[in-house]
N, C-alpha and C. Protein backbone atom coordinates (compact mmCIF):
# COMPACT_ATOMS: atom_id res chain seq x y z
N UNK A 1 -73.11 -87.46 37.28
CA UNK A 1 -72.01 -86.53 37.24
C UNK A 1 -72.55 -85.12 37.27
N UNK A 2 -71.77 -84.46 37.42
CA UNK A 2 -72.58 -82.43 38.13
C UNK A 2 -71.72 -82.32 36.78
N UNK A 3 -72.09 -81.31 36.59
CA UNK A 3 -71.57 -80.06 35.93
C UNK A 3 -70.27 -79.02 36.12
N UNK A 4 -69.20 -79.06 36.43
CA UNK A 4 -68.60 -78.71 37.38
C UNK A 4 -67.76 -77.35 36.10
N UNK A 5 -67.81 -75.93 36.80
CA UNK A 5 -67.01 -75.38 35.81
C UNK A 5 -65.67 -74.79 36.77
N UNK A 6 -64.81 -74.61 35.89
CA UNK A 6 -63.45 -74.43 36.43
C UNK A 6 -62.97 -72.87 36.19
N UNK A 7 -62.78 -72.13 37.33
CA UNK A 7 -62.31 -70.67 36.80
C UNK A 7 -61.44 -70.96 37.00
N UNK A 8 -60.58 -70.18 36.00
CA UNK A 8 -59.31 -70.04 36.15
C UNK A 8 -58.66 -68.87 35.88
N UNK A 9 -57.43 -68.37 36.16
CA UNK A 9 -57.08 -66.89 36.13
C UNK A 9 -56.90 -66.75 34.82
N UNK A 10 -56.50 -65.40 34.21
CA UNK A 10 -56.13 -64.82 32.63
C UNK A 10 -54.64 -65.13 32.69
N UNK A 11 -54.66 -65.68 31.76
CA UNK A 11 -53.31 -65.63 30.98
C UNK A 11 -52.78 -64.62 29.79
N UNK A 12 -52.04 -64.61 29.08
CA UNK A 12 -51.50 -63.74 28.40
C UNK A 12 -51.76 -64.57 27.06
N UNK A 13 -51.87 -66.06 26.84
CA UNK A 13 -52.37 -66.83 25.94
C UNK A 13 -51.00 -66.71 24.48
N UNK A 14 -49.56 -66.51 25.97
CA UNK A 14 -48.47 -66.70 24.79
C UNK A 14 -47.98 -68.10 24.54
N UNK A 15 -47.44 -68.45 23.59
CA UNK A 15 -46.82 -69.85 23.25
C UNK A 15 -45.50 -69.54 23.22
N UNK A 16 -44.23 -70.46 23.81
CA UNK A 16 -42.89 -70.32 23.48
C UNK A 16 -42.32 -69.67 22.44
N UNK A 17 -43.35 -69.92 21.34
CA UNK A 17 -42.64 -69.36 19.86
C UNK A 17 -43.43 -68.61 19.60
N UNK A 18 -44.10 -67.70 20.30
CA UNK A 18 -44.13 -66.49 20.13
C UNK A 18 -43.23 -65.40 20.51
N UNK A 19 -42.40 -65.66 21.92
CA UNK A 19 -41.73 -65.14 22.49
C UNK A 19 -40.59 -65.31 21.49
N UNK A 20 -40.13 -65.88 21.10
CA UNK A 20 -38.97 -66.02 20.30
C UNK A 20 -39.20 -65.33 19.20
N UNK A 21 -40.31 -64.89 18.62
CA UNK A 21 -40.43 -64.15 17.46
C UNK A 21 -40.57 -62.65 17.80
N UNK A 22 -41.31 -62.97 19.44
CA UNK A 22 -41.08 -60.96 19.70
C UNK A 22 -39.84 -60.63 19.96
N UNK A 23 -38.87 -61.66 20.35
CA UNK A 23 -37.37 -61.27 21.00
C UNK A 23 -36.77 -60.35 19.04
N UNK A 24 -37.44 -61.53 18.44
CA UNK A 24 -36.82 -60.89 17.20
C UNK A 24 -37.17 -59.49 16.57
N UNK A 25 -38.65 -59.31 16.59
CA UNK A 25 -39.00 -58.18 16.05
C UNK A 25 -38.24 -57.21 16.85
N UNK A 26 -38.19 -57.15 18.47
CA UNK A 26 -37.35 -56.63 19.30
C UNK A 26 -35.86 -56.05 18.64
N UNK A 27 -35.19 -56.91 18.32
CA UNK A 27 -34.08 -56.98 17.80
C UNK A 27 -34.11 -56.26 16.44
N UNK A 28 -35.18 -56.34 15.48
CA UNK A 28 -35.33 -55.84 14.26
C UNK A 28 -35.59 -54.29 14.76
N UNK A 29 -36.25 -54.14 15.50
CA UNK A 29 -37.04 -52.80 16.19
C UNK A 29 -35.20 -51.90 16.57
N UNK A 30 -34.41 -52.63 17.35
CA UNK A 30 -33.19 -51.81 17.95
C UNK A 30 -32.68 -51.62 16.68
N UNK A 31 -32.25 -52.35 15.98
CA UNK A 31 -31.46 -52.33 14.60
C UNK A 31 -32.07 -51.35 13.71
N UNK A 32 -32.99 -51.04 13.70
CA UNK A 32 -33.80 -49.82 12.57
C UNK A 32 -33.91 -48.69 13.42
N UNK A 33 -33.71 -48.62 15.03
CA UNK A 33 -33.44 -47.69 15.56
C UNK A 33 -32.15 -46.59 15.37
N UNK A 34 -30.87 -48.08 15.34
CA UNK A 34 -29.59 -47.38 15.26
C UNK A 34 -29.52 -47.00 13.93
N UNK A 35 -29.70 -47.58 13.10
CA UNK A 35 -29.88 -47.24 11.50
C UNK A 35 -30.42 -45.69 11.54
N UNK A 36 -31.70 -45.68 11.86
CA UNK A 36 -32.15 -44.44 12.01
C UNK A 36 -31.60 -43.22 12.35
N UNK A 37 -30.84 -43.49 13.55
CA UNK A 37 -29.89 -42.41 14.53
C UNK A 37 -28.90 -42.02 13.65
N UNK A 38 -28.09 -43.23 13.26
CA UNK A 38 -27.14 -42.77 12.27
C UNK A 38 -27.43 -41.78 10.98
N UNK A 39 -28.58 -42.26 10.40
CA UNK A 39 -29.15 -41.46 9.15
C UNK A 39 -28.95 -40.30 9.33
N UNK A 40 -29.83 -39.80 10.61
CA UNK A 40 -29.88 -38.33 11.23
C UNK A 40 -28.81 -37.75 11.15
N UNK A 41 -27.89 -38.45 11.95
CA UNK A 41 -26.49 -37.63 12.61
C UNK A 41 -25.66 -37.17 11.13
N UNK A 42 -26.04 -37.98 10.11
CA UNK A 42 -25.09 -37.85 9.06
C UNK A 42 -25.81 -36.90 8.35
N UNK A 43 -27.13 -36.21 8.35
CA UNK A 43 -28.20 -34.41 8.47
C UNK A 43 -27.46 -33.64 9.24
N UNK A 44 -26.56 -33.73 10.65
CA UNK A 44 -25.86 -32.53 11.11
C UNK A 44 -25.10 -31.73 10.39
N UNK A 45 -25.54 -30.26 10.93
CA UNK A 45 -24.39 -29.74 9.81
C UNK A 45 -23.69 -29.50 11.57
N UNK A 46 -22.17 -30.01 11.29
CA UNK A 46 -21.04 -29.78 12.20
C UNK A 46 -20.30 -28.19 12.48
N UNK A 47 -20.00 -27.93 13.48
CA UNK A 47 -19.64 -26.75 13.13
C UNK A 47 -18.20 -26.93 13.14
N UNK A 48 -17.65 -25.87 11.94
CA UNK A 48 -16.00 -25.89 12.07
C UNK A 48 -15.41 -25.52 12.85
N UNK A 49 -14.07 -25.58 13.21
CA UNK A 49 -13.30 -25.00 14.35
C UNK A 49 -13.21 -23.42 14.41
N UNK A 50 -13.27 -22.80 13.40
CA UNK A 50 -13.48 -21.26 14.02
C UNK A 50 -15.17 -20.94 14.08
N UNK A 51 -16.14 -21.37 13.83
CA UNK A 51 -17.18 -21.64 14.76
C UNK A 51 -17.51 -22.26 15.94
N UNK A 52 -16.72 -23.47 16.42
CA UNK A 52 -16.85 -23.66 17.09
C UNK A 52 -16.09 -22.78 18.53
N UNK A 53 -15.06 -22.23 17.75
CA UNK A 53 -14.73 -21.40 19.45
C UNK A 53 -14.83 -20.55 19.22
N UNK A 54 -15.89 -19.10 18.17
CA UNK A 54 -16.58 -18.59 18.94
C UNK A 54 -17.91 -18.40 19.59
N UNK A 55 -18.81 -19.78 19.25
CA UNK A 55 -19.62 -19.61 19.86
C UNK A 55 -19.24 -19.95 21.47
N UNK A 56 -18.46 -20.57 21.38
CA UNK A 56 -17.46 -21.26 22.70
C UNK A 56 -17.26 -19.92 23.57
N UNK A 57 -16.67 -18.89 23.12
CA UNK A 57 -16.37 -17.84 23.91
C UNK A 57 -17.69 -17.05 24.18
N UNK A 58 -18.51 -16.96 22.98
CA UNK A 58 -19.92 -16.05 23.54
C UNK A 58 -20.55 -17.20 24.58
N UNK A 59 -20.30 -18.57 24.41
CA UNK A 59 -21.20 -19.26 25.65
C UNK A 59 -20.19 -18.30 26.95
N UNK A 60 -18.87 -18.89 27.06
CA UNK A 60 -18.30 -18.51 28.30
C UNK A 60 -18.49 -16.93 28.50
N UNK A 61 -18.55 -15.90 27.44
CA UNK A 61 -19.16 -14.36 28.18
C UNK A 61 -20.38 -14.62 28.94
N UNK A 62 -21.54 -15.18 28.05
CA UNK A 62 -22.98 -15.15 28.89
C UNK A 62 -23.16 -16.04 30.15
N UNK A 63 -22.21 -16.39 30.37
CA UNK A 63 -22.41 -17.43 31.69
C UNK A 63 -21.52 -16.63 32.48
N UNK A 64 -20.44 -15.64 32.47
CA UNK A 64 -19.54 -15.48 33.26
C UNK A 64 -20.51 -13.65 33.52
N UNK A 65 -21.63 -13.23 32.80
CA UNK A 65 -22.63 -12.22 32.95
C UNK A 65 -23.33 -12.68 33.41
N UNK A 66 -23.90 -13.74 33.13
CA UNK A 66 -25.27 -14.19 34.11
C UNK A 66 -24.52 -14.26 35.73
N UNK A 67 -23.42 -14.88 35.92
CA UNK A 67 -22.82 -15.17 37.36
C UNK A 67 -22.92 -14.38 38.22
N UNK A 68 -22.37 -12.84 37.19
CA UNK A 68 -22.13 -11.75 37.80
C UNK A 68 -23.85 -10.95 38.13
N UNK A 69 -24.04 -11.07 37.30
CA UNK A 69 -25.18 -9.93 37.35
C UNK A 69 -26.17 -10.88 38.76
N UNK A 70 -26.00 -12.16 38.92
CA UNK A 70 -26.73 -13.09 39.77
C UNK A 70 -26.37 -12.45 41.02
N UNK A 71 -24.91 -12.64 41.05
CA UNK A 71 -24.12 -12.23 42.22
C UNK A 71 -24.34 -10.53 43.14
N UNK A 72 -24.70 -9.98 42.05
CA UNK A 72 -24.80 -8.52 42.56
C UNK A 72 -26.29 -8.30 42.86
N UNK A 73 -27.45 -8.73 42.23
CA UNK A 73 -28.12 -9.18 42.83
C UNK A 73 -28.27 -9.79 44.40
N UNK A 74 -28.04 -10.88 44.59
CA UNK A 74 -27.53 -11.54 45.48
C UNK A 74 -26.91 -10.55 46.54
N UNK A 75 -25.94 -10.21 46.39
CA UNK A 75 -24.80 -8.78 47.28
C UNK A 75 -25.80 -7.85 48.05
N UNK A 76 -26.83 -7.18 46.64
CA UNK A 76 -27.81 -5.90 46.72
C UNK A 76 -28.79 -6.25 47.91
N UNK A 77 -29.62 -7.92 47.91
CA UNK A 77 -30.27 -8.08 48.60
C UNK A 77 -29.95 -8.62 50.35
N UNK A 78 -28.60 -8.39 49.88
CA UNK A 78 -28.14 -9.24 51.84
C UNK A 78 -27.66 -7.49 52.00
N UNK A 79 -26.90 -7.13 51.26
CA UNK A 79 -27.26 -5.51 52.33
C UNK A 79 -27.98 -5.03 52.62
N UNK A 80 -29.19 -5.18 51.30
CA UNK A 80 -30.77 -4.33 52.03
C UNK A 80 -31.30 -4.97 53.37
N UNK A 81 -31.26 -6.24 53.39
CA UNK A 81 -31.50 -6.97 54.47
C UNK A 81 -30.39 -7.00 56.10
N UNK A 82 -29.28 -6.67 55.69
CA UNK A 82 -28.71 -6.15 56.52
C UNK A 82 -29.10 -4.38 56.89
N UNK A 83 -29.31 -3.60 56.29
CA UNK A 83 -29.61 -2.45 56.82
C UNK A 83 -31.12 -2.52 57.36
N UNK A 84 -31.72 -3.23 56.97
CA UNK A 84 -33.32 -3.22 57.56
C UNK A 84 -33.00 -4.29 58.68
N UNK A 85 -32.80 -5.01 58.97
CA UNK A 85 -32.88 -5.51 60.13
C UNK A 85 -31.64 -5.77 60.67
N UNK A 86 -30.61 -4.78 60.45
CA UNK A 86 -29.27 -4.61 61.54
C UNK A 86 -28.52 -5.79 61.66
N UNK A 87 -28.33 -6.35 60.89
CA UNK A 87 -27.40 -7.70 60.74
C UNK A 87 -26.07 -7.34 60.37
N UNK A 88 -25.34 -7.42 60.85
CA UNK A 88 -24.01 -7.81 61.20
C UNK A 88 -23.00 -8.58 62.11
């Protein structure tokens, strides 16, 4: 009889019931996740309704200034570009 050796590829060297126990830790892992999230959220400090709309209105000033000031920008550089190279 020879000697005969057998390669064979790598396995991961899992057993059925291992998988069934990572599905669980899995499951333990999401569950201490949401636990977690919740903990946090219940650390927010909320803002009340007359905080909340005015920071509401200073958001909508600085966005309705940024638009503008973008825009005139924008305006400043298609005229310069129209007077330098005669576009109309």
């Amino acid at each position: 009889m020879s000697n005969l050796k057998f390669v064979t590829s790598p396995t991961n060297n899992q057993d059925p019931s291992n998988e069934k126990s990572s599905e669980i830790e899995v499951s333990k892992k999401q569950k201490n996740f949401f636990i977690s999230t919740y903990d946090e959220l219940k650390l927010v400090v909320w803002p009340n309704k007359q905080q909340l709309f005015s920071e509401s209105v200073a958001v909508i000033i600085m966005v309705s200034f940024s638009a503008a000031a973008i825009a005139a920008v924008s305006r400043f550089y298609g005229w310069a570009a129209a007077q330098i190279f005669q576009l109309n």
